[in-house]
PDB file of N, CA and C in Angstrom:
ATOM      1  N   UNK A   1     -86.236 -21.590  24.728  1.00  0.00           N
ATOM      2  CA  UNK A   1     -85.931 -20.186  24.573  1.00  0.00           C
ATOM      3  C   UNK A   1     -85.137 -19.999  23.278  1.00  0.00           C
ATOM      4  N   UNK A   2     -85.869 -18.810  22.497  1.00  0.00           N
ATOM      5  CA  UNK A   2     -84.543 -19.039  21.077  1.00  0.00           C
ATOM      6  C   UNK A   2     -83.671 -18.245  21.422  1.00  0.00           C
ATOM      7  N   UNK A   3     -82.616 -18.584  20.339  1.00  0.00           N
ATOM      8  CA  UNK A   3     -81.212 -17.998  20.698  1.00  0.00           C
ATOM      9  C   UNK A   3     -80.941 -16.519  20.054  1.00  0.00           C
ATOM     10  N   UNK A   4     -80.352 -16.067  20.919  1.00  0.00           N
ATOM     11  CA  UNK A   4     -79.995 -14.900  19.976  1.00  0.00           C
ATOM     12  C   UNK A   4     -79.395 -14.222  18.855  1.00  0.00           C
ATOM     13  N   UNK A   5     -79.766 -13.845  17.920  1.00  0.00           N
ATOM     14  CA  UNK A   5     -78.840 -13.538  16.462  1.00  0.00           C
ATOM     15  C   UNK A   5     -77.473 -12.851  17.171  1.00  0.00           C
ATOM     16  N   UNK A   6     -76.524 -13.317  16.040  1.00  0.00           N
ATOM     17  CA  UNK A   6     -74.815 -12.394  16.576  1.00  0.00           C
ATOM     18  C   UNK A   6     -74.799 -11.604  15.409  1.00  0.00           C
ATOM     19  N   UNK A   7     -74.463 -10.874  15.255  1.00  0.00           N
ATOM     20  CA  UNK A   7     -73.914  -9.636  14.396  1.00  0.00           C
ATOM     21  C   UNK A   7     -72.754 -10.143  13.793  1.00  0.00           C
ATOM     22  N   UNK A   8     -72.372 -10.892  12.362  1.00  0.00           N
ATOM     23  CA  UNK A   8     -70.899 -11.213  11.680  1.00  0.00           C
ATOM     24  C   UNK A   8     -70.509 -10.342  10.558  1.00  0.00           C
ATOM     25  N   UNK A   9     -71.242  -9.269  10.405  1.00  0.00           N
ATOM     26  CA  UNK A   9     -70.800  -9.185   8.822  1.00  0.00           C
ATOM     27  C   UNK A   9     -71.759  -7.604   8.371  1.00  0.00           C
ATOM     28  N   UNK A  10     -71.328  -7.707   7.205  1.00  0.00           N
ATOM     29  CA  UNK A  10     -72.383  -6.861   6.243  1.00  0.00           C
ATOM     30  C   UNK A  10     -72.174  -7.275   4.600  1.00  0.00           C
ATOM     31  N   UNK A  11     -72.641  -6.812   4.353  1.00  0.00           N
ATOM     32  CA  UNK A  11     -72.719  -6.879   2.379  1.00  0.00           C
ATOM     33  C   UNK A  11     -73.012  -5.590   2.152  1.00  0.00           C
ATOM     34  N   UNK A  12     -72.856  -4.805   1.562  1.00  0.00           N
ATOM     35  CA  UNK A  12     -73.073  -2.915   0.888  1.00  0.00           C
ATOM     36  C   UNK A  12     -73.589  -3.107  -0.633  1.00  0.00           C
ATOM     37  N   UNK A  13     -74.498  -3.078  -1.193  1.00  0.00           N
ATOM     38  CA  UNK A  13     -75.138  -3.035  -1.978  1.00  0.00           C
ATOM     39  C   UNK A  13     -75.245  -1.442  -2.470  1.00  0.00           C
ATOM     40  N   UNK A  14     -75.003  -1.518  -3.817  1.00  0.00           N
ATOM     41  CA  UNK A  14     -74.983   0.154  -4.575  1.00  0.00           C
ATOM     42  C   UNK A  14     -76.028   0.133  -5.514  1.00  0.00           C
ATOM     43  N   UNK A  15     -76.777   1.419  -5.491  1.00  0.00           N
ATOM     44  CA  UNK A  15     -77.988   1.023  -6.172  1.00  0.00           C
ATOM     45  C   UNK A  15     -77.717   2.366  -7.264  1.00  0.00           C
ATOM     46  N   UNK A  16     -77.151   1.659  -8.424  1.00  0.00           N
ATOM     47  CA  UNK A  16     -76.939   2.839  -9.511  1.00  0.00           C
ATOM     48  C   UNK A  16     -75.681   3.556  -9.191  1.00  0.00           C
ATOM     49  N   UNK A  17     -76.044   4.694  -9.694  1.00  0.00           N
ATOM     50  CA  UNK A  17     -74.873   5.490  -8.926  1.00  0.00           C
ATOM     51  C   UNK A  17     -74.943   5.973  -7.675  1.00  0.00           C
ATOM     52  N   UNK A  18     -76.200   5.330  -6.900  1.00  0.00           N
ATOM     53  CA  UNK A  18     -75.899   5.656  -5.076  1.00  0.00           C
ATOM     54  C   UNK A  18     -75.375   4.359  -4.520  1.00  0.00           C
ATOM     55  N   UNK A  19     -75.059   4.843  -3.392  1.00  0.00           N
ATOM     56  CA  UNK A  19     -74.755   4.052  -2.540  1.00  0.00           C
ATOM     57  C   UNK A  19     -75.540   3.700  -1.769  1.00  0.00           C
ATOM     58  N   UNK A  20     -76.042   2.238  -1.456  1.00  0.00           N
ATOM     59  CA  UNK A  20     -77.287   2.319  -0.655  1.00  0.00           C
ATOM     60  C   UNK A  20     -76.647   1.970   1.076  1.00  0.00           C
ATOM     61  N   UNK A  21     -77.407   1.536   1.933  1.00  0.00           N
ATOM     62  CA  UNK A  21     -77.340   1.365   3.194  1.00  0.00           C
ATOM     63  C   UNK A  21     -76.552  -0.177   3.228  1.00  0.00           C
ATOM     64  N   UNK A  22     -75.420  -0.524   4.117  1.00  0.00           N
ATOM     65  CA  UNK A  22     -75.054  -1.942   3.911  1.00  0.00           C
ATOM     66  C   UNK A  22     -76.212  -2.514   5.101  1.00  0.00           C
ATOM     67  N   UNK A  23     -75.982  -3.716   4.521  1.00  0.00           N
ATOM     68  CA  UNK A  23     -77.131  -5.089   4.759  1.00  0.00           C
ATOM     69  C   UNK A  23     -76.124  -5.762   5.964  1.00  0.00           C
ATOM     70  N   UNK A  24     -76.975  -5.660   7.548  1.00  0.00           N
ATOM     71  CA  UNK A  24     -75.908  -6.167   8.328  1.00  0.00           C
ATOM     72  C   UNK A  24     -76.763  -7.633   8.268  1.00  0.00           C
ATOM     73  N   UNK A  25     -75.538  -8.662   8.367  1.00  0.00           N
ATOM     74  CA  UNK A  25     -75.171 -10.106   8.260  1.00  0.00           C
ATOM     75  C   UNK A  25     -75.253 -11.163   9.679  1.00  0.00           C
ATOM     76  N   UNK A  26     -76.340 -11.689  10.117  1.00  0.00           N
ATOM     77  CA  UNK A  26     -76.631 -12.447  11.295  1.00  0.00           C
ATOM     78  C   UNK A  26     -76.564 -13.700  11.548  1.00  0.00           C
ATOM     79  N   UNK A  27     -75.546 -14.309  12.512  1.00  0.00           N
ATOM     80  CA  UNK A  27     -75.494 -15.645  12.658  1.00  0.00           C
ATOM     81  C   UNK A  27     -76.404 -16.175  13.618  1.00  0.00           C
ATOM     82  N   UNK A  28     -76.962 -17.161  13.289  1.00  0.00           N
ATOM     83  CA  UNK A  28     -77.878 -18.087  14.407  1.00  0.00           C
ATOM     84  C   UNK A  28     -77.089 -19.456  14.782  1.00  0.00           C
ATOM     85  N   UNK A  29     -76.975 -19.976  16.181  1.00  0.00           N
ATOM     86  CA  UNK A  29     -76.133 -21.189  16.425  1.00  0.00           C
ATOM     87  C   UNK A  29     -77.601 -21.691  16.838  1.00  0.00           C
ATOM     88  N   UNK A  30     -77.695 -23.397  16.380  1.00  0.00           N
ATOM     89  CA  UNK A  30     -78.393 -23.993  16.850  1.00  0.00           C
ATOM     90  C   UNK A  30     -77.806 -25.135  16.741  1.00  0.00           C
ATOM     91  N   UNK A  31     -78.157 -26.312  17.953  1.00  0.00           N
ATOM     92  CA  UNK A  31     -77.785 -27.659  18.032  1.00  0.00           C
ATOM     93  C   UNK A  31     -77.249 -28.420  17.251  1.00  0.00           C
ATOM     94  N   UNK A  32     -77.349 -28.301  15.781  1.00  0.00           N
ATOM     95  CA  UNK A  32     -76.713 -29.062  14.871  1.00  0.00           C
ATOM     96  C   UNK A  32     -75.944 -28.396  14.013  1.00  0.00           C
ATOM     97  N   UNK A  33     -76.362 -27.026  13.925  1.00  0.00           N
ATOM     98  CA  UNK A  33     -75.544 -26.169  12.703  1.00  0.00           C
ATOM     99  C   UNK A  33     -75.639 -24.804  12.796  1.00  0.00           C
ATOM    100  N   UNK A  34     -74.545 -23.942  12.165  1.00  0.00           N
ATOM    101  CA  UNK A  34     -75.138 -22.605  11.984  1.00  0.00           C
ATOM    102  C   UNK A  34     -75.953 -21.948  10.947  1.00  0.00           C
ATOM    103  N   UNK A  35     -76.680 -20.725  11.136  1.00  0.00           N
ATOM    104  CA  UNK A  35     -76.753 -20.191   9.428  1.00  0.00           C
ATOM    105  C   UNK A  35     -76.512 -19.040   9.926  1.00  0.00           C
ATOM    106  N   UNK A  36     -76.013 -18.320   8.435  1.00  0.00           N
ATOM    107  CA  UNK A  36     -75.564 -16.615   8.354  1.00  0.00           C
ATOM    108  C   UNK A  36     -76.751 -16.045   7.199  1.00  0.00           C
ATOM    109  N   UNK A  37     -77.035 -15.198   7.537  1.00  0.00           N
ATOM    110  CA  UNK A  37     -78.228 -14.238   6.484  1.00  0.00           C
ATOM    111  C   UNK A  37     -78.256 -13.290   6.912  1.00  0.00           C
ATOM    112  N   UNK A  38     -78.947 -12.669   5.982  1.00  0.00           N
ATOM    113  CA  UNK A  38     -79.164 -11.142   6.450  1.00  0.00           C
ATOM    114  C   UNK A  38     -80.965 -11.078   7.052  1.00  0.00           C
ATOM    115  N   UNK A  39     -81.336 -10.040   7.462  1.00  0.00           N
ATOM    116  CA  UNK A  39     -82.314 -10.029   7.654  1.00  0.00           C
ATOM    117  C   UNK A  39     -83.414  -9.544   6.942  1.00  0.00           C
ATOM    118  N   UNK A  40     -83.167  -8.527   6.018  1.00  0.00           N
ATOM    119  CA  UNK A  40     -83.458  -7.216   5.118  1.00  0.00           C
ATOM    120  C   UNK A  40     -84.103  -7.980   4.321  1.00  0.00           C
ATOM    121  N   UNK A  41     -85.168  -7.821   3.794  1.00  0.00           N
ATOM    122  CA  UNK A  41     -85.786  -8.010   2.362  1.00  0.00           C
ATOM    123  C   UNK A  41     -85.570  -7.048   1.411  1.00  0.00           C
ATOM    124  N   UNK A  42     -85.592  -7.716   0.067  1.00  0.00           N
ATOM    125  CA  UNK A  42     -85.223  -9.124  -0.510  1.00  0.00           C
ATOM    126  C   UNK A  42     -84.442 -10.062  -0.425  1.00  0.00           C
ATOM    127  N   UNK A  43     -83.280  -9.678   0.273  1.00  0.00           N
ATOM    128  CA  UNK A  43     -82.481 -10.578   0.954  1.00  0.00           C
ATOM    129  C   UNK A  43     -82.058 -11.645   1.668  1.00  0.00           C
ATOM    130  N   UNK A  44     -83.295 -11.532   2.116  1.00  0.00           N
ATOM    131  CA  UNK A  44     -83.154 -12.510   3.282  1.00  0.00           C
ATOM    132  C   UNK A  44     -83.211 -13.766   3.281  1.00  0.00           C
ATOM    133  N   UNK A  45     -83.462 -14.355   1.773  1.00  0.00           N
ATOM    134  CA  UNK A  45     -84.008 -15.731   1.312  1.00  0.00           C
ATOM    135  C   UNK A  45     -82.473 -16.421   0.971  1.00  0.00           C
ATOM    136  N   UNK A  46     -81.026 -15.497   0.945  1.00  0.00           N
ATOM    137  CA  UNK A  46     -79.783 -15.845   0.952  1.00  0.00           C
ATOM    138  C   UNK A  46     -79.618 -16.550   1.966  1.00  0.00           C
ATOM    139  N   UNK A  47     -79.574 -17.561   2.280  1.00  0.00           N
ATOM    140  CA  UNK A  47     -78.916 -17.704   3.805  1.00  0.00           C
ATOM    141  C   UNK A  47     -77.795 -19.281   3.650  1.00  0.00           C
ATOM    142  N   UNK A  48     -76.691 -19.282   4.041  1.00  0.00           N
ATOM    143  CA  UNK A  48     -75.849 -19.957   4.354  1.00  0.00           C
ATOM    144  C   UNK A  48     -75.651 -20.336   6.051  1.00  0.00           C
ATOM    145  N   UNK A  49     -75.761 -22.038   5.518  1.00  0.00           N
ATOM    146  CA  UNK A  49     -75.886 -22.988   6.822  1.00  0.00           C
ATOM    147  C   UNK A  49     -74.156 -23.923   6.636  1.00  0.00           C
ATOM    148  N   UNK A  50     -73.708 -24.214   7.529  1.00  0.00           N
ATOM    149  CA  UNK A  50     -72.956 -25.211   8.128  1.00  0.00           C
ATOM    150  C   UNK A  50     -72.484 -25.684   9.142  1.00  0.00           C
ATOM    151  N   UNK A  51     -71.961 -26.352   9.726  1.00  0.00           N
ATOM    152  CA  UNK A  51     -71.847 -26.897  10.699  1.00  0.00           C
ATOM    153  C   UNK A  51     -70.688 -25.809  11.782  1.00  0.00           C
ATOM    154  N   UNK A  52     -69.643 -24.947  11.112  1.00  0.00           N
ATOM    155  CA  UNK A  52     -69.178 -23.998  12.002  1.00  0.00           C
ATOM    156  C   UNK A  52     -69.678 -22.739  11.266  1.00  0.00           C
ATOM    157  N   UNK A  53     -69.339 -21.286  12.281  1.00  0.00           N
ATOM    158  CA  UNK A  53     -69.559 -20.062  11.504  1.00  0.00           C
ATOM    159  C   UNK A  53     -68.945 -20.221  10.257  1.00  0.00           C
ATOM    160  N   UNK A  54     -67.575 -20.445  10.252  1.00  0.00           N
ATOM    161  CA  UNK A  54     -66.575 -20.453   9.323  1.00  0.00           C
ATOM    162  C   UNK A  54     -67.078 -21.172   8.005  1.00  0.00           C
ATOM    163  N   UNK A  55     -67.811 -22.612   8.114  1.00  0.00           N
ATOM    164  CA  UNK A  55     -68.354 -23.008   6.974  1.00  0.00           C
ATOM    165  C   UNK A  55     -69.450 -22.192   6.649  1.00  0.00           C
ATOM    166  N   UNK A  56     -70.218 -21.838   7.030  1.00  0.00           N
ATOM    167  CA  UNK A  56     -71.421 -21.328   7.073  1.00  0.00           C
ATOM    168  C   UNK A  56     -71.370 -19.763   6.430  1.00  0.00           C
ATOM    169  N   UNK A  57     -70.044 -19.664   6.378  1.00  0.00           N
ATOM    170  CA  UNK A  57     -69.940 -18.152   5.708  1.00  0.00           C
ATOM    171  C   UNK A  57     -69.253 -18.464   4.475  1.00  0.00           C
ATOM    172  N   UNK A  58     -68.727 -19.371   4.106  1.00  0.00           N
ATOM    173  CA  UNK A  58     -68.176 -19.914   3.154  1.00  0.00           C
ATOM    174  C   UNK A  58     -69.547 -20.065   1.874  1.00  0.00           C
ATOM    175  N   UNK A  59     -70.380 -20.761   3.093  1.00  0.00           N
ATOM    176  CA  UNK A  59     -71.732 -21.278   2.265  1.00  0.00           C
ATOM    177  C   UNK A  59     -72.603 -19.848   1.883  1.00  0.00           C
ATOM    178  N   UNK A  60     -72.733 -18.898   2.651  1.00  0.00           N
ATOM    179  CA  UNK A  60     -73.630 -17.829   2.229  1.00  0.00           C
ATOM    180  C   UNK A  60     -72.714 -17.080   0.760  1.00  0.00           C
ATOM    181  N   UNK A  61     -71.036 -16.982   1.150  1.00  0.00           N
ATOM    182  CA  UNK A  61     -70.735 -16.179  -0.134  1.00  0.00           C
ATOM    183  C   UNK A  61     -70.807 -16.947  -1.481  1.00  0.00           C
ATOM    184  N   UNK A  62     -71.061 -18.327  -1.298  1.00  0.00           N
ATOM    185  CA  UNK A  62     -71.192 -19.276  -2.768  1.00  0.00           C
ATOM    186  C   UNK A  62     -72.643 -18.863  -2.972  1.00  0.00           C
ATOM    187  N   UNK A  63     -73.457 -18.487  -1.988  1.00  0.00           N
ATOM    188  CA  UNK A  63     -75.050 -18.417  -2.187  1.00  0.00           C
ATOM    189  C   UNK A  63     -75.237 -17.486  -2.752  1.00  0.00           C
ATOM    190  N   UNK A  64     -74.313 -16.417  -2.295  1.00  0.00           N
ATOM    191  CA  UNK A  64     -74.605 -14.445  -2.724  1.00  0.00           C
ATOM    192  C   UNK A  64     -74.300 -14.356  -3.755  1.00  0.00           C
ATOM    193  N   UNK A  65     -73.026 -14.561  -4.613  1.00  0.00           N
ATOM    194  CA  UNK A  65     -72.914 -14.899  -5.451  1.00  0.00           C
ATOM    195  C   UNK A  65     -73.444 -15.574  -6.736  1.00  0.00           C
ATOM    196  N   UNK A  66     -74.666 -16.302  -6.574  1.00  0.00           N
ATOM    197  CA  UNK A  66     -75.148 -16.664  -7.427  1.00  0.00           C
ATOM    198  C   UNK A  66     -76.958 -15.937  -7.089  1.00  0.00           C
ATOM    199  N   UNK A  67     -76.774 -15.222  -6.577  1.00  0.00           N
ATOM    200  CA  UNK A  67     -78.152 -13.820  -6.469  1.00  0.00           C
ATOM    201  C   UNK A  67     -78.692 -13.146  -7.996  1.00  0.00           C
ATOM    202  N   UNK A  68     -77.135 -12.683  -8.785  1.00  0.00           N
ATOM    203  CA  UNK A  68     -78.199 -12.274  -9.982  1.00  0.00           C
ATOM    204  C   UNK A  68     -77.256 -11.088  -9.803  1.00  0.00           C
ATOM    205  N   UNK A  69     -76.435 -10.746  -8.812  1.00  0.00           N
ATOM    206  CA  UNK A  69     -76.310  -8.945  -8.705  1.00  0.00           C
ATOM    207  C   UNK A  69     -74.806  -8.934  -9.632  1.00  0.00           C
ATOM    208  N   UNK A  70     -74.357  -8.195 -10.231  1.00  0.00           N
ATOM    209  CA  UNK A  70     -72.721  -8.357 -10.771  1.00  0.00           C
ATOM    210  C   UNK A  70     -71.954  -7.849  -9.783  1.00  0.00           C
ATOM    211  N   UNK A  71     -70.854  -8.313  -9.993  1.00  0.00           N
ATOM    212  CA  UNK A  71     -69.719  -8.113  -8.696  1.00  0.00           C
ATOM    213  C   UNK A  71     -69.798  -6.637  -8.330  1.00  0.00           C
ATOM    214  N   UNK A  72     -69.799  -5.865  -9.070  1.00  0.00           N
ATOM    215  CA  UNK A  72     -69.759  -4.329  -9.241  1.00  0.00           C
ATOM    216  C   UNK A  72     -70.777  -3.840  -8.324  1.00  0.00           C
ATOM    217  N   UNK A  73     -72.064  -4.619  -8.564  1.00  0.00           N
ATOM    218  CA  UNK A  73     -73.162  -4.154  -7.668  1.00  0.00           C
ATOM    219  C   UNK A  73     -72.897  -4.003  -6.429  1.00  0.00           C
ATOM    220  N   UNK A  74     -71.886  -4.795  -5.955  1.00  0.00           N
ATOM    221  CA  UNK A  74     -72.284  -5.007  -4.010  1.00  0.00           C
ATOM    222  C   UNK A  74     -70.362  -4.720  -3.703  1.00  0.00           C
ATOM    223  N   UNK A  75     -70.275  -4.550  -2.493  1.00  0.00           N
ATOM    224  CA  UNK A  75     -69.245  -5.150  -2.118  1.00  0.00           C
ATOM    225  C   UNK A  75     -68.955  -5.947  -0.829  1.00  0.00           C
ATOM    226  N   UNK A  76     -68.503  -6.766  -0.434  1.00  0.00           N
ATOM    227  CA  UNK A  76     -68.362  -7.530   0.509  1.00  0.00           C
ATOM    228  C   UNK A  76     -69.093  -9.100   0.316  1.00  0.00           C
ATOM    229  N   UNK A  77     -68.948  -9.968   1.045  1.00  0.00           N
ATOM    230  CA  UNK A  77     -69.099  -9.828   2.831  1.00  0.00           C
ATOM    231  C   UNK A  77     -68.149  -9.378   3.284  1.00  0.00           C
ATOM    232  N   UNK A  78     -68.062  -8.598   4.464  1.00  0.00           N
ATOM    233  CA  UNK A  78     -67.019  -7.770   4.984  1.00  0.00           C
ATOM    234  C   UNK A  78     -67.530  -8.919   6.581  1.00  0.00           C
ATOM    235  N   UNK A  79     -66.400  -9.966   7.081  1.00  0.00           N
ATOM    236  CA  UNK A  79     -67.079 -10.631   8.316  1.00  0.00           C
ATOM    237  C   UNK A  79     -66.069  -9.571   9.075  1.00  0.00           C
ATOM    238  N   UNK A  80     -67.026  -9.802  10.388  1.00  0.00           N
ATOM    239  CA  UNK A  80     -66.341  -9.420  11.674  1.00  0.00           C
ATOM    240  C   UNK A  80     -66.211  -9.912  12.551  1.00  0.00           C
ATOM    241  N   UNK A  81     -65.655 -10.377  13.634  1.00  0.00           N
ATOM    242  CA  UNK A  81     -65.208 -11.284  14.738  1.00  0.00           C
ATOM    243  C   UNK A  81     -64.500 -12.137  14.873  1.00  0.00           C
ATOM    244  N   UNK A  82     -63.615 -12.239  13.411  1.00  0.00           N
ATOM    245  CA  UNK A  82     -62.848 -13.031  13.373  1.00  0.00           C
ATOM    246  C   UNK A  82     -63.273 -14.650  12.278  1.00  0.00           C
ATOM    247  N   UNK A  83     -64.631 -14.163  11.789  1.00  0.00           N
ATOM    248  CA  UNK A  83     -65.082 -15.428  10.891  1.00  0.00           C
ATOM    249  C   UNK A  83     -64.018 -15.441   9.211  1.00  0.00           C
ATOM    250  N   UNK A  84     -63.657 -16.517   8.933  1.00  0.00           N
ATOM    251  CA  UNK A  84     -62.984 -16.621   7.572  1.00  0.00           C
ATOM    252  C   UNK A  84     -63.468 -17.870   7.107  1.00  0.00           C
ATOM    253  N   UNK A  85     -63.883 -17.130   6.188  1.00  0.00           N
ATOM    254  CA  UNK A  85     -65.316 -18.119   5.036  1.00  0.00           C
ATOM    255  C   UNK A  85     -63.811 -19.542   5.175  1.00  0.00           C
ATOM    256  N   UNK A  86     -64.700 -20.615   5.343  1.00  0.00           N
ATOM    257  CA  UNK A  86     -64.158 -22.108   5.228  1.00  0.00           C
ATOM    258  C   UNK A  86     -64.229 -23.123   4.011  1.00  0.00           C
ATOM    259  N   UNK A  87     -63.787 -22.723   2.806  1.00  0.00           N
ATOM    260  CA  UNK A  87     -63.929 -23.647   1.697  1.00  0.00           C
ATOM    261  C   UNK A  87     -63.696 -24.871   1.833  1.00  0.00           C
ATOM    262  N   UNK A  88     -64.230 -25.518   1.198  1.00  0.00           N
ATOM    263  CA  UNK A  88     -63.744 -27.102   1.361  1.00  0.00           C
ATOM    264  C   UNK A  88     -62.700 -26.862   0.199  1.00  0.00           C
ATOM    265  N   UNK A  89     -61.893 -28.163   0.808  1.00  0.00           N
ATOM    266  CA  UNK A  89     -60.310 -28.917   0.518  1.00  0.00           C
ATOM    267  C   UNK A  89     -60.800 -28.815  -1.025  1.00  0.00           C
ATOM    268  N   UNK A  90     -59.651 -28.206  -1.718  1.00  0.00           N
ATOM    269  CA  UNK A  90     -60.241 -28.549  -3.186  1.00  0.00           C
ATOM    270  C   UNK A  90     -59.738 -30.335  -4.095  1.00  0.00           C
ATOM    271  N   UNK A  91     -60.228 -30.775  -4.721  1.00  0.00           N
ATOM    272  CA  UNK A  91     -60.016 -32.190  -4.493  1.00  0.00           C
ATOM    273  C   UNK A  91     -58.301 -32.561  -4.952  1.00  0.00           C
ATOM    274  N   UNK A  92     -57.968 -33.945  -4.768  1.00  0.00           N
ATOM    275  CA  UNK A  92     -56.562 -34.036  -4.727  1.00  0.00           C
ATOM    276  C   UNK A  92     -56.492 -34.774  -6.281  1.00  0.00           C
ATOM    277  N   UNK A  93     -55.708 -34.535  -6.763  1.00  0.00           N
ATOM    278  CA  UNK A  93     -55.503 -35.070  -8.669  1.00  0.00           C
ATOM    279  C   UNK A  93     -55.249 -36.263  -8.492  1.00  0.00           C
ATOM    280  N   UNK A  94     -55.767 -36.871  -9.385  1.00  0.00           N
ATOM    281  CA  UNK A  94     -55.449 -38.249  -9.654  1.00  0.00           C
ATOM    282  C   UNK A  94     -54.282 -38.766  -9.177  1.00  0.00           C
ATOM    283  N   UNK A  95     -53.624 -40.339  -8.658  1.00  0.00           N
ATOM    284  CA  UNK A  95     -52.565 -40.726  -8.698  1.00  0.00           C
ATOM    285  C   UNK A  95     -51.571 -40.926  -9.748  1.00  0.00           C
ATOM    286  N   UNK A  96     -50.773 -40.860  -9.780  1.00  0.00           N
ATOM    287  CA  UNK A  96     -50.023 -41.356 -11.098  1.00  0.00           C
ATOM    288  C   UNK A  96     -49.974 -43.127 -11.219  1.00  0.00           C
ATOM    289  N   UNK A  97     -50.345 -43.342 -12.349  1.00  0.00           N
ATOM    290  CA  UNK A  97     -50.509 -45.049 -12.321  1.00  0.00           C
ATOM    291  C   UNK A  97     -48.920 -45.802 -11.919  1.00  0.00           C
ATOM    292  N   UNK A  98     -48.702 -46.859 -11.440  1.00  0.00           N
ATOM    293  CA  UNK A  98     -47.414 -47.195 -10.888  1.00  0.00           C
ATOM    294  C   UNK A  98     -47.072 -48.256 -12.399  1.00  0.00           C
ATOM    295  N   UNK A  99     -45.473 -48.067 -12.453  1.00  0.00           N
ATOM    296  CA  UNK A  99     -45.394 -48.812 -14.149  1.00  0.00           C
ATOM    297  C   UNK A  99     -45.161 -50.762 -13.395  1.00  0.00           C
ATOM    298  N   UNK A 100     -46.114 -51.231 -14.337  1.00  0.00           N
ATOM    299  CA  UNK A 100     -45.726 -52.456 -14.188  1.00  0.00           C
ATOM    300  C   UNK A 100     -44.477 -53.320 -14.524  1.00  0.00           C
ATOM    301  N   UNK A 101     -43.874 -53.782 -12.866  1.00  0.00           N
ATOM    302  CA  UNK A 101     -43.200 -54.488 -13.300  1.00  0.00           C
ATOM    303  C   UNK A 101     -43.097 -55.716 -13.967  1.00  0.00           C
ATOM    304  N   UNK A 102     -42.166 -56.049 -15.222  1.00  0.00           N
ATOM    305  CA  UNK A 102     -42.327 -57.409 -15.806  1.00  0.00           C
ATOM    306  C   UNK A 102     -41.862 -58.211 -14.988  1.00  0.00           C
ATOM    307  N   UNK A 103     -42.495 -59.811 -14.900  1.00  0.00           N
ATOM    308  CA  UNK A 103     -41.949 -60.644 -14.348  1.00  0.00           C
ATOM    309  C   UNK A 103     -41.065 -61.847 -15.186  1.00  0.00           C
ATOM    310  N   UNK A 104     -40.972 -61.327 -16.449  1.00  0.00           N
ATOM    311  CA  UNK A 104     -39.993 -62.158 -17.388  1.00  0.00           C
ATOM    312  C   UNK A 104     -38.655 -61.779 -17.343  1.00  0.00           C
ATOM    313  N   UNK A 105     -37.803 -62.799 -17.205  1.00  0.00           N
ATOM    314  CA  UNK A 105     -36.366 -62.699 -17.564  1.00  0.00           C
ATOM    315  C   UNK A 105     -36.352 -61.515 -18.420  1.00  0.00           C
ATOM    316  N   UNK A 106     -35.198 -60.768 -18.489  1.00  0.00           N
ATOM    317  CA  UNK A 106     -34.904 -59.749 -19.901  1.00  0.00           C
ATOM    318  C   UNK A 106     -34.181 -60.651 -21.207  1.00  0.00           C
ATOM    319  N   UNK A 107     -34.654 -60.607 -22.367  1.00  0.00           N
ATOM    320  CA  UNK A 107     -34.167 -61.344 -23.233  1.00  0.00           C
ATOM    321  C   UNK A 107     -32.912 -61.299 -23.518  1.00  0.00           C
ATOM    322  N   UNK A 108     -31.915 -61.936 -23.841  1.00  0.00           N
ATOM    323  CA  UNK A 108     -30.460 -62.274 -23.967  1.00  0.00           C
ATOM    324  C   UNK A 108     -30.309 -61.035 -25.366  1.00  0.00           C
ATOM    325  N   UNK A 109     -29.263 -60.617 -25.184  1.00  0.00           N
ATOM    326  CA  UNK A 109     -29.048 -59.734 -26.137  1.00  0.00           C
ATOM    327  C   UNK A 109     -27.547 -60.547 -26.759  1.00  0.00           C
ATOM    328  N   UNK A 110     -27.954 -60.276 -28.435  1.00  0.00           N
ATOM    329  CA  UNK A 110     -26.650 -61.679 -29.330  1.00  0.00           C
ATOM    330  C   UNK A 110     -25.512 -60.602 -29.206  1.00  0.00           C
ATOM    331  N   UNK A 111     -24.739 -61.737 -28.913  1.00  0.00           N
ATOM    332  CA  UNK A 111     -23.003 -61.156 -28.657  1.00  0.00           C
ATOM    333  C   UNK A 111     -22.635 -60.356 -29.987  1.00  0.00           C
ATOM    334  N   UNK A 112     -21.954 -59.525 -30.506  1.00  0.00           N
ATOM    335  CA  UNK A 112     -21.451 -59.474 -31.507  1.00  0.00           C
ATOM    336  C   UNK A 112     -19.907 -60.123 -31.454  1.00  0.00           C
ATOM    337  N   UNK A 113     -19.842 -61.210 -32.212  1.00  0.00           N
ATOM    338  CA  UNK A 113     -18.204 -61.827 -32.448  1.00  0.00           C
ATOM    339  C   UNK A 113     -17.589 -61.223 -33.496  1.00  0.00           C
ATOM    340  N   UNK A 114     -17.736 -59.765 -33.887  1.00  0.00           N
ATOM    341  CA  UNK A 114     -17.225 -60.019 -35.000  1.00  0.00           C
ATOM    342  C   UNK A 114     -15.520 -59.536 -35.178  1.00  0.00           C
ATOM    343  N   UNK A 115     -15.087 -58.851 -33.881  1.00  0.00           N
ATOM    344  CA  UNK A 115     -13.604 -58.650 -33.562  1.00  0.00           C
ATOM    345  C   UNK A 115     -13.079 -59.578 -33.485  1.00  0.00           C
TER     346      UNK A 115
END
């Protein structure tokens, strides 16, 4: 039996100086992962998958984003139910190298005798 789409979201797309209809945003859960998309054509070929909603909305706004539209064009994803896009950990900086210790005596430093 398939599962049923959930309702998470929208995107509002402005077409010129109108405002067009927002694009509501559908999650599918299946056995291994989720995806979020819209349903609407041309749209619909956006779709963000991961393993929770939360990644999975993370993954559609890196996807929407690279659509072609300028920020100006659209606004949102606007989620609802409580989803907050899940970025991954951004990576951790290099270590700082540790200073090597010498294993030589420190060299004798000459007395001054000359008092």
């Amino acid at each position: 039996m398939p599962q049923l789409l959930e309702y998470v979201g929208s995107v509002h797309i402005f077409l010129g100086p109108y405002r067009g209809n927002p694009i509501a945003l559908y999650l599918n859960r299946t056995e291994m992962n989720c995806q979020i998309g819209p349903r609407a054509y041309p749209w619909n070929d956006v779709v963000g998958s991961g393993e929770t909603p939360n990644k999975a909305a993370a993954d559609f706004e890196e996807k929407w984003k690279a659509t072609g539209l300028a920020a100006d064009m659209y606004s949102g994803p606007s989620w609802e139910g409580g989803i907050k896009p899940e970025r991954p950990a951004p990576p951790k900086p290099p270590a700082a190298p540790k200073p090597v210790a010498s294993t030589a005596a420190p060299a004798a430093q000459p007395v001054d005798e000359s008092n």
